[in-house]
Protein backbone atom coordinates (compact mmCIF):
# COMPACT_ATOMS: atom_id res chain seq x y z
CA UNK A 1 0.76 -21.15 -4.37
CA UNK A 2 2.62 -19.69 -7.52
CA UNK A 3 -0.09 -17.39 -8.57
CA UNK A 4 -0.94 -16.52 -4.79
CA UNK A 5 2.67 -15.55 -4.63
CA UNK A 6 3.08 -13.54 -7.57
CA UNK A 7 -0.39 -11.85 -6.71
CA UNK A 8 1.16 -10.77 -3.26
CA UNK A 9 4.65 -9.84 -5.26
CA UNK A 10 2.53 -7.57 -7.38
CA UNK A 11 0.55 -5.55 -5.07
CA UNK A 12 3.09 -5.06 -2.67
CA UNK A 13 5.47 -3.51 -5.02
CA UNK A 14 2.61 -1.20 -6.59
CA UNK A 15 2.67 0.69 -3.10
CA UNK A 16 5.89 1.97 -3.70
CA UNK A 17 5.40 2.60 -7.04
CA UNK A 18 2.24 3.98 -6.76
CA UNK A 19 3.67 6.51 -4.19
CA UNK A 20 6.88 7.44 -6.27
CA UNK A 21 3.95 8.45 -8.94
CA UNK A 22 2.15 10.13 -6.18
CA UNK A 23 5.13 12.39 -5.70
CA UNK A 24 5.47 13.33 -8.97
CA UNK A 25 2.37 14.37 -9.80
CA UNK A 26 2.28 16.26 -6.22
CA UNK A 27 1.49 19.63 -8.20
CA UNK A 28 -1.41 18.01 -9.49
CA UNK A 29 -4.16 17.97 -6.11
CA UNK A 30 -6.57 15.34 -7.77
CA UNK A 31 -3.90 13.33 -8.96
CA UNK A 32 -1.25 13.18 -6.30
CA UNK A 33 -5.22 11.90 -3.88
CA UNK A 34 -5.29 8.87 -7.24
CA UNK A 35 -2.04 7.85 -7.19
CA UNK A 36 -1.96 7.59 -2.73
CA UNK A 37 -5.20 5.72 -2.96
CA UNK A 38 -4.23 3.45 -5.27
CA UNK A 39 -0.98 3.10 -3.42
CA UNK A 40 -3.25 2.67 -0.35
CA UNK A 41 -5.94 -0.13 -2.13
CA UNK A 42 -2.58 -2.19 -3.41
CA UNK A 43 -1.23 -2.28 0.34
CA UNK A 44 -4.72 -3.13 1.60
CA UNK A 45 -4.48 -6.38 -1.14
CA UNK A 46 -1.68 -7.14 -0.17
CA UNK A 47 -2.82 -7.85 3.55
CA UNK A 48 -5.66 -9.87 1.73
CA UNK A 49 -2.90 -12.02 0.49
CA UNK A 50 -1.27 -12.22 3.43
CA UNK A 51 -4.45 -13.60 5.10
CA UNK A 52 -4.89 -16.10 2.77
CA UNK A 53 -1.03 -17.36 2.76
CA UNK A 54 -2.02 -17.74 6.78
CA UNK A 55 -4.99 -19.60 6.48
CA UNK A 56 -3.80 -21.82 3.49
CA UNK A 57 -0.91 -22.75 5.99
CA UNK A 58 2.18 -21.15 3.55
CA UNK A 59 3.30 -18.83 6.37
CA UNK A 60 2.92 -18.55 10.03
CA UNK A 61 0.58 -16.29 12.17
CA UNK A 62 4.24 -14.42 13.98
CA UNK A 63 4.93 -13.40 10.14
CA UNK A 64 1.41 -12.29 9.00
CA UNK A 65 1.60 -10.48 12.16
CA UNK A 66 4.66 -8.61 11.36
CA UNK A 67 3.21 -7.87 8.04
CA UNK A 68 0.04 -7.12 8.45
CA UNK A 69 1.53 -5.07 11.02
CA UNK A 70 3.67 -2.93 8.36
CA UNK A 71 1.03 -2.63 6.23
CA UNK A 72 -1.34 -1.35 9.06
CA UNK A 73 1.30 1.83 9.57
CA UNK A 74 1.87 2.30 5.59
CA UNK A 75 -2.14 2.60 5.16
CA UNK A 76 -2.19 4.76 7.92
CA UNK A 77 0.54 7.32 6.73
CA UNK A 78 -1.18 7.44 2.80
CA UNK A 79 -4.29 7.91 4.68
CA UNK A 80 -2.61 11.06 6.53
CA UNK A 81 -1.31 12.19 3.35
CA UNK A 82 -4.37 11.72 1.42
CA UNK A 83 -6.34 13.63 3.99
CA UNK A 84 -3.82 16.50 4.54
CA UNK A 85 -2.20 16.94 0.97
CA UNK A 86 -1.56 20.44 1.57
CA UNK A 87 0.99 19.45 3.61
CA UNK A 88 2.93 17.83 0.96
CA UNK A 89 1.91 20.26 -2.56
CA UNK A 90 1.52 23.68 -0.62
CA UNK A 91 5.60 24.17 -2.06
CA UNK A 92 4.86 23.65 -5.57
C-alpha cells in the first residue's frame, strides 16, 4: 500500500506543478503544449492509481468516483488549453 500511496501522492501533485511550469514558459508555444501534457499524463496516472486503490479494496467506489470525477474535468480543461494555446500566450 505504501508505495501505491506515495505513487498516487506523486503524480497527483505533478499536475499542479506541471501546470505552474506550463505558465511560465507560456511565451514559449512548444513548451507551454510539454509542460500541459505532462501535467495532463500525471493526472491521467493518477486515475490509474485510483483504480487500483478501488480494486485492491483501500478506498471505496463513492471516493474513486469523486476522484476520478475531478480528474475527468482537470484532463479536460489541459486538453482545452493544449488545443487552444493561443488563448492563453496570444498576450505575451
Amino acid at each position: 500500500m505504501y508505495s501505491m500511496t506515495d505513487q498516487m501522492r506523486r503524480s497527483s501533485r505533478s499536475v499542479c506543478t506541471n501546470i505552474g511550469e506550463a505558465w511560465r514558459r507560456r511565451r514559449y508555444k512548444a513548451a507551454f503544449i510539454a509542460k500541459l501534457n505532462d501535467s495532463e499524463t500525471e493526472a491521467t496516472e493518477t486515475q490509474v492509481w485510483l483504480e487500483l486503490a478501488l480494486r485492491s479494496g483501500y478506498i471505496s467506489k463513492e471516493f474513486n468516483d469523486e476522484m476520478f470525477n475531478e480528474y475527468e474535468s482537470i484532463v479536460a480543461q489541459l486538453v482545452v488549453m493544449i488545443n487552444q494555446p493561443e488563448k492563453w500566450i496570444k498576450d505575451l
